[in-house]
N, C-alpha and C. Protein backbone atom coordinates (compact mmCIF):
# COMPACT_ATOMS: atom_id res chain seq x y z
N UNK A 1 0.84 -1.18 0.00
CA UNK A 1 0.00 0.00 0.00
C UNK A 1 0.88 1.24 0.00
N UNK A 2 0.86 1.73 -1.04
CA UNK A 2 1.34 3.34 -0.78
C UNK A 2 1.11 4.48 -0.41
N UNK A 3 1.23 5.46 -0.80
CA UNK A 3 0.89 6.81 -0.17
C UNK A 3 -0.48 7.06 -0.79
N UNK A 4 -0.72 6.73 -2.17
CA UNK A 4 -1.45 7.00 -2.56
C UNK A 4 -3.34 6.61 -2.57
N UNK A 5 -2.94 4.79 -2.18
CA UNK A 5 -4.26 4.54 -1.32
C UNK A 5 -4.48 5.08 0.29
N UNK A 6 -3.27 5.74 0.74
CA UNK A 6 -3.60 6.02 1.63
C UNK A 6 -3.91 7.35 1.62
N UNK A 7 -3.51 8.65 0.94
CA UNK A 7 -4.49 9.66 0.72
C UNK A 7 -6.19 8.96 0.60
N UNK A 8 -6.12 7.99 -0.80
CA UNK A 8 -7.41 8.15 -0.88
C UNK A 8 -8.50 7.45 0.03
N UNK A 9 -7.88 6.68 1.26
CA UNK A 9 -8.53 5.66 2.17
C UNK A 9 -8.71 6.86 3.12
N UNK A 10 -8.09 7.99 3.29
CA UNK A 10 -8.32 8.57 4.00
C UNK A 10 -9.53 10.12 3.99
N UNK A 11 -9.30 10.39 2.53
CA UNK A 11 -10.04 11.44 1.59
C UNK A 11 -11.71 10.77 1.39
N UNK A 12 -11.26 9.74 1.50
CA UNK A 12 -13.00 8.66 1.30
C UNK A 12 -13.86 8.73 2.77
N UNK A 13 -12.69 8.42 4.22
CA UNK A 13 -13.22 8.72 5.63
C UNK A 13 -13.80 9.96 5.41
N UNK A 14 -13.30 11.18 5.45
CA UNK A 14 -12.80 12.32 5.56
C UNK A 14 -14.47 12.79 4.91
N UNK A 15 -14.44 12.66 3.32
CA UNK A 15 -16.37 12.68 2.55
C UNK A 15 -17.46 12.12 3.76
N UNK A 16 -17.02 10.70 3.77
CA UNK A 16 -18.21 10.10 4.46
C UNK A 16 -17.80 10.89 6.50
N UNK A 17 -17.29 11.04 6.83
CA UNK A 17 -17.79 11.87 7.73
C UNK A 17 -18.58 13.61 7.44
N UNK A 18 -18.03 13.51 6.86
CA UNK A 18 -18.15 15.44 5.95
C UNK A 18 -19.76 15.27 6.10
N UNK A 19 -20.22 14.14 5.09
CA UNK A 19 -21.78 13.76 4.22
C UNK A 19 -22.74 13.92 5.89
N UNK A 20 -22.19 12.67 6.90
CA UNK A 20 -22.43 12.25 8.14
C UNK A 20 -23.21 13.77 8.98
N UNK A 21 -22.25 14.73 8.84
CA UNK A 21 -22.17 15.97 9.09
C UNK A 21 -23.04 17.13 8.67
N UNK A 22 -23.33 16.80 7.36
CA UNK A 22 -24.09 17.91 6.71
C UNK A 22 -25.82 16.99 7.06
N UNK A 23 -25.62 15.54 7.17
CA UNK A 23 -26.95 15.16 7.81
C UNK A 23 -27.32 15.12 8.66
N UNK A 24 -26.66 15.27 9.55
CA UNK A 24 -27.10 15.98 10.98
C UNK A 24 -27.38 17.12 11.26
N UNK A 25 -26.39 17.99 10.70
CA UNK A 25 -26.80 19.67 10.34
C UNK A 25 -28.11 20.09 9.53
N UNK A 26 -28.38 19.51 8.70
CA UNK A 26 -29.84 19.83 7.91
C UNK A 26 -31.34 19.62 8.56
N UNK A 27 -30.63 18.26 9.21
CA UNK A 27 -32.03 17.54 10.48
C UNK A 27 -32.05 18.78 11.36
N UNK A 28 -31.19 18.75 12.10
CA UNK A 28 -31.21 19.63 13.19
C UNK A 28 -31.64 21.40 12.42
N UNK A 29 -30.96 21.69 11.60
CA UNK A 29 -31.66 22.68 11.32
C UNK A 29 -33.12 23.23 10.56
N UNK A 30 -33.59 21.89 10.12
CA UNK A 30 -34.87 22.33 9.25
C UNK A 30 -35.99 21.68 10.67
N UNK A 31 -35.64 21.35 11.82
CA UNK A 31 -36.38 21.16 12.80
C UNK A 31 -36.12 22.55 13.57
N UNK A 32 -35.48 23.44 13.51
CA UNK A 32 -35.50 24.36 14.31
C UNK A 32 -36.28 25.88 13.66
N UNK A 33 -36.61 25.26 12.51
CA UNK A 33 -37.67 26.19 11.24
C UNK A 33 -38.90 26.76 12.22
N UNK A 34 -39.74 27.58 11.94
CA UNK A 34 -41.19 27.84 12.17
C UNK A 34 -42.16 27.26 11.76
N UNK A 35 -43.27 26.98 12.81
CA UNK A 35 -44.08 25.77 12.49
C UNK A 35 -45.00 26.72 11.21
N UNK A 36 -45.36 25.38 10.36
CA UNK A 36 -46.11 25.72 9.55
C UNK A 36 -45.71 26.01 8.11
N UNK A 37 -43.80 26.05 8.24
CA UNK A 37 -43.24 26.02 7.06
C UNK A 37 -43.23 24.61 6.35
N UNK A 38 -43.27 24.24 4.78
CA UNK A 38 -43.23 22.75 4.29
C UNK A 38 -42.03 22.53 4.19
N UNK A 39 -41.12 23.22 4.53
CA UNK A 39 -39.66 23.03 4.27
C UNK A 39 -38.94 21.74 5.30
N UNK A 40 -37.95 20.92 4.61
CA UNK A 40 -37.70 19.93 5.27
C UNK A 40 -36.15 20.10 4.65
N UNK A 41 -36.06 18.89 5.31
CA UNK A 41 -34.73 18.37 5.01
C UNK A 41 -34.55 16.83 4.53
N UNK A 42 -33.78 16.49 3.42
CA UNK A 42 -33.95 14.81 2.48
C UNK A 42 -32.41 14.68 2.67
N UNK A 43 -32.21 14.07 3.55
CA UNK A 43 -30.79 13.39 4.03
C UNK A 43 -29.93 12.50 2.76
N UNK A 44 -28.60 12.74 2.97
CA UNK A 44 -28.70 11.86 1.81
C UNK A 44 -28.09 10.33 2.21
N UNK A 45 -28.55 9.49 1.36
CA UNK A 45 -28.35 8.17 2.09
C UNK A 45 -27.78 6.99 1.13
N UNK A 46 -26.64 6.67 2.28
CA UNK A 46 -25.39 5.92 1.63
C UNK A 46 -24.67 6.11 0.94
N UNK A 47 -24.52 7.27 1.19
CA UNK A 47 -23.27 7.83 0.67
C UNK A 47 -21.60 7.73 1.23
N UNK A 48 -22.01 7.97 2.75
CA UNK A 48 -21.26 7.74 3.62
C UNK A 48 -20.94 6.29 3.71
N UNK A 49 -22.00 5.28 3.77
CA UNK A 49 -21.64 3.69 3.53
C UNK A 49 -20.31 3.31 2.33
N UNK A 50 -20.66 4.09 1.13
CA UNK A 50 -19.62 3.72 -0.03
C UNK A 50 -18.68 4.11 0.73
N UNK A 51 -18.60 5.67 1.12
CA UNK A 51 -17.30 6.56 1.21
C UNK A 51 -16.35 5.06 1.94
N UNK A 52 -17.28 4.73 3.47
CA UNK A 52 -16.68 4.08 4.52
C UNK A 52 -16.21 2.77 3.79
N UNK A 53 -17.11 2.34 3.05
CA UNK A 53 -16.24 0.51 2.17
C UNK A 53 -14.80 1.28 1.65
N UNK A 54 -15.01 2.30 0.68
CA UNK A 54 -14.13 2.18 -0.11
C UNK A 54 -12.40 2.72 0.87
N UNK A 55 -13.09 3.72 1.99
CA UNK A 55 -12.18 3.78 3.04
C UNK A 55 -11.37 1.79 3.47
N UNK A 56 -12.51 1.50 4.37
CA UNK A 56 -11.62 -0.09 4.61
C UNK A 56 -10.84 -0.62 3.55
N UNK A 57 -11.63 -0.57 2.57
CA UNK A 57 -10.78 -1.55 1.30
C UNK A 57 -9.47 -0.74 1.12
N UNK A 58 -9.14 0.69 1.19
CA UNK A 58 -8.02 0.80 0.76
C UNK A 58 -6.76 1.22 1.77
N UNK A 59 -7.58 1.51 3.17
CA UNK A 59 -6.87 1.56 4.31
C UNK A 59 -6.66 0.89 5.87
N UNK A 60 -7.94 -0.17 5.56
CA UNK A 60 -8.00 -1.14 6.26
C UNK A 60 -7.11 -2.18 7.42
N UNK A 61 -5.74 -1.89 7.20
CA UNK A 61 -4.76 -2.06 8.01
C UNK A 61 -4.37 -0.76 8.73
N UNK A 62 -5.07 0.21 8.44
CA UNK A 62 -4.44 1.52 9.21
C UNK A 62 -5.33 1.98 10.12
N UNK A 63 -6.44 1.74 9.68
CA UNK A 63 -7.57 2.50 10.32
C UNK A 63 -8.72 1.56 10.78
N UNK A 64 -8.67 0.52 10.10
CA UNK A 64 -9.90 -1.21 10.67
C UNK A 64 -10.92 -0.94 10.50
N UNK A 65 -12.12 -0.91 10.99
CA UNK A 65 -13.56 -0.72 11.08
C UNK A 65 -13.83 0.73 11.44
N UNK A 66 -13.15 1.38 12.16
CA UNK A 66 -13.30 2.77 12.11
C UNK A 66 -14.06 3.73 11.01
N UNK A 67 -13.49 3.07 9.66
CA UNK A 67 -14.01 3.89 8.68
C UNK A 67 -15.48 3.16 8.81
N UNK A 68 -15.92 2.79 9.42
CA UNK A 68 -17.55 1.75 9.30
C UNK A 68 -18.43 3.06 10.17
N UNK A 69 -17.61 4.07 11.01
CA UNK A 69 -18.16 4.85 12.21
C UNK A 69 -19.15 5.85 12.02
N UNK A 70 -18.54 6.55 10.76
CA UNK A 70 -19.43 7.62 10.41
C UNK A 70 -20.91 7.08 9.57
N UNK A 71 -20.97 6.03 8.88
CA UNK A 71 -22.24 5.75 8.52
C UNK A 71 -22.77 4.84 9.52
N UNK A 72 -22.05 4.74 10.79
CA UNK A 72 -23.15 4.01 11.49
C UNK A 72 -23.67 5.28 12.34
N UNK A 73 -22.98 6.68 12.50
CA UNK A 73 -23.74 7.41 13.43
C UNK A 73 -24.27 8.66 11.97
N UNK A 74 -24.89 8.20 10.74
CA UNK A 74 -25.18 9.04 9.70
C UNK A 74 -26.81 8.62 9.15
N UNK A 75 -27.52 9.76 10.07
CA UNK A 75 -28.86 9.82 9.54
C UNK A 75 -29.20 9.22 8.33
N UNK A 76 -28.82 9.64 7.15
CA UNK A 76 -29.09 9.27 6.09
C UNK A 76 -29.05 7.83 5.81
N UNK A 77 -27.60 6.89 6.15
CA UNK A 77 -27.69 5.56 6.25
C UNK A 77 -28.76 4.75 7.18
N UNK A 78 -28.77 5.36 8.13
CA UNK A 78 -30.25 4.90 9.58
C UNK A 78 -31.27 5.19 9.15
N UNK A 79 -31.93 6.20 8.36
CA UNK A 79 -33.10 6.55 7.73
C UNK A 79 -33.38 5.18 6.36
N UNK A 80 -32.04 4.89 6.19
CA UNK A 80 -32.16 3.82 4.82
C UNK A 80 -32.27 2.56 5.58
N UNK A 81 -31.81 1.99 6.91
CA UNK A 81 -32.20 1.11 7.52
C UNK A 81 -33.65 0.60 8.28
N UNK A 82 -33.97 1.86 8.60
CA UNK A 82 -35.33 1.96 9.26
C UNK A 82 -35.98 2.13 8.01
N UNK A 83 -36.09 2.49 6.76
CA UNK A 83 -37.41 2.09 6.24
C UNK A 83 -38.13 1.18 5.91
N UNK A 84 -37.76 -0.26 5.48
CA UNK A 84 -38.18 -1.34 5.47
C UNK A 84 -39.45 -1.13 6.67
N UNK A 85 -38.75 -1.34 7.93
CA UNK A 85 -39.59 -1.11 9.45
C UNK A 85 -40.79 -0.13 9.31
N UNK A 86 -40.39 0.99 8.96
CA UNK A 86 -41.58 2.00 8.79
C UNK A 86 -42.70 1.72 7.61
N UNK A 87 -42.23 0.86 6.48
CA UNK A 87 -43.02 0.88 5.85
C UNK A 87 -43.97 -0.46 6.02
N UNK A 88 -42.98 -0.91 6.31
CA UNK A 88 -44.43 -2.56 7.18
C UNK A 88 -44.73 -1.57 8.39
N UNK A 89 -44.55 -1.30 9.54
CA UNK A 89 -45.93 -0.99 10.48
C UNK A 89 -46.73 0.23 9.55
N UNK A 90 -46.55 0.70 8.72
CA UNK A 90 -47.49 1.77 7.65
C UNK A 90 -48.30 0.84 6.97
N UNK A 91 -48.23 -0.14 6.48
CA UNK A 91 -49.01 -0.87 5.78
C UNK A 91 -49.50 -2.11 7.21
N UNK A 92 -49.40 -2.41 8.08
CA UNK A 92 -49.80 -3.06 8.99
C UNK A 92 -51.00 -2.32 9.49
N UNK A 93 -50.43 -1.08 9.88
CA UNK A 93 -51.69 -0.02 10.55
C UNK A 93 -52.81 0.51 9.10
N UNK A 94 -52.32 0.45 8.24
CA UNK A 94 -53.62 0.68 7.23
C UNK A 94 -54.65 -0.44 6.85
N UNK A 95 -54.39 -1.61 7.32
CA UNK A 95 -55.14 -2.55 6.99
C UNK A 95 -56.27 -2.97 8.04
């Protein structure tokens, strides 16, 4: 491994925390809006998951599962986990 997967194992963490970041910042700020506005916030999701694979795969002896951290604490990836869940009790409770 050279320098160069290791810039980019690290430039890949570095996005997927960044992404992690701006989805927490958007949640938190389009909840602190005035009621009655339609304005929201659409997280984006799995983005941070790639960033974090392509992190392990290319720095994986340096850094281990670490790069796994930011899409496990990244709205957007948890919003893509929980929907399955939300959408069966949505169709459970409509029936």
């Amino acid at each position: 491994m050279g320098t160069f997967h290791t810039v980019i194992g690290f430039g890949a963490f570095g996005f997927a925390a960044l992404v992690a970041v701006a989805n927490w910042s958007g949640v938190i700020a389009s909840s602190k809006r005035k009621e009655g506005t339609a304005d929201g916030y659409s997280c984006i999701p799995l983005v941070s998951l790639i960033c974090g694979v392509i992190a392990w795969f290319t720095i994986k002896n340096k850094i281990g599962l670490w790069s796994f951290a930011p899409a496990a604490l990244d709205l957007g990836t948890l919003s893509f986990v929980a929907l399955p869940i939300i959408l069966l009790v949505e169709a459970i409770r409509k029936k």
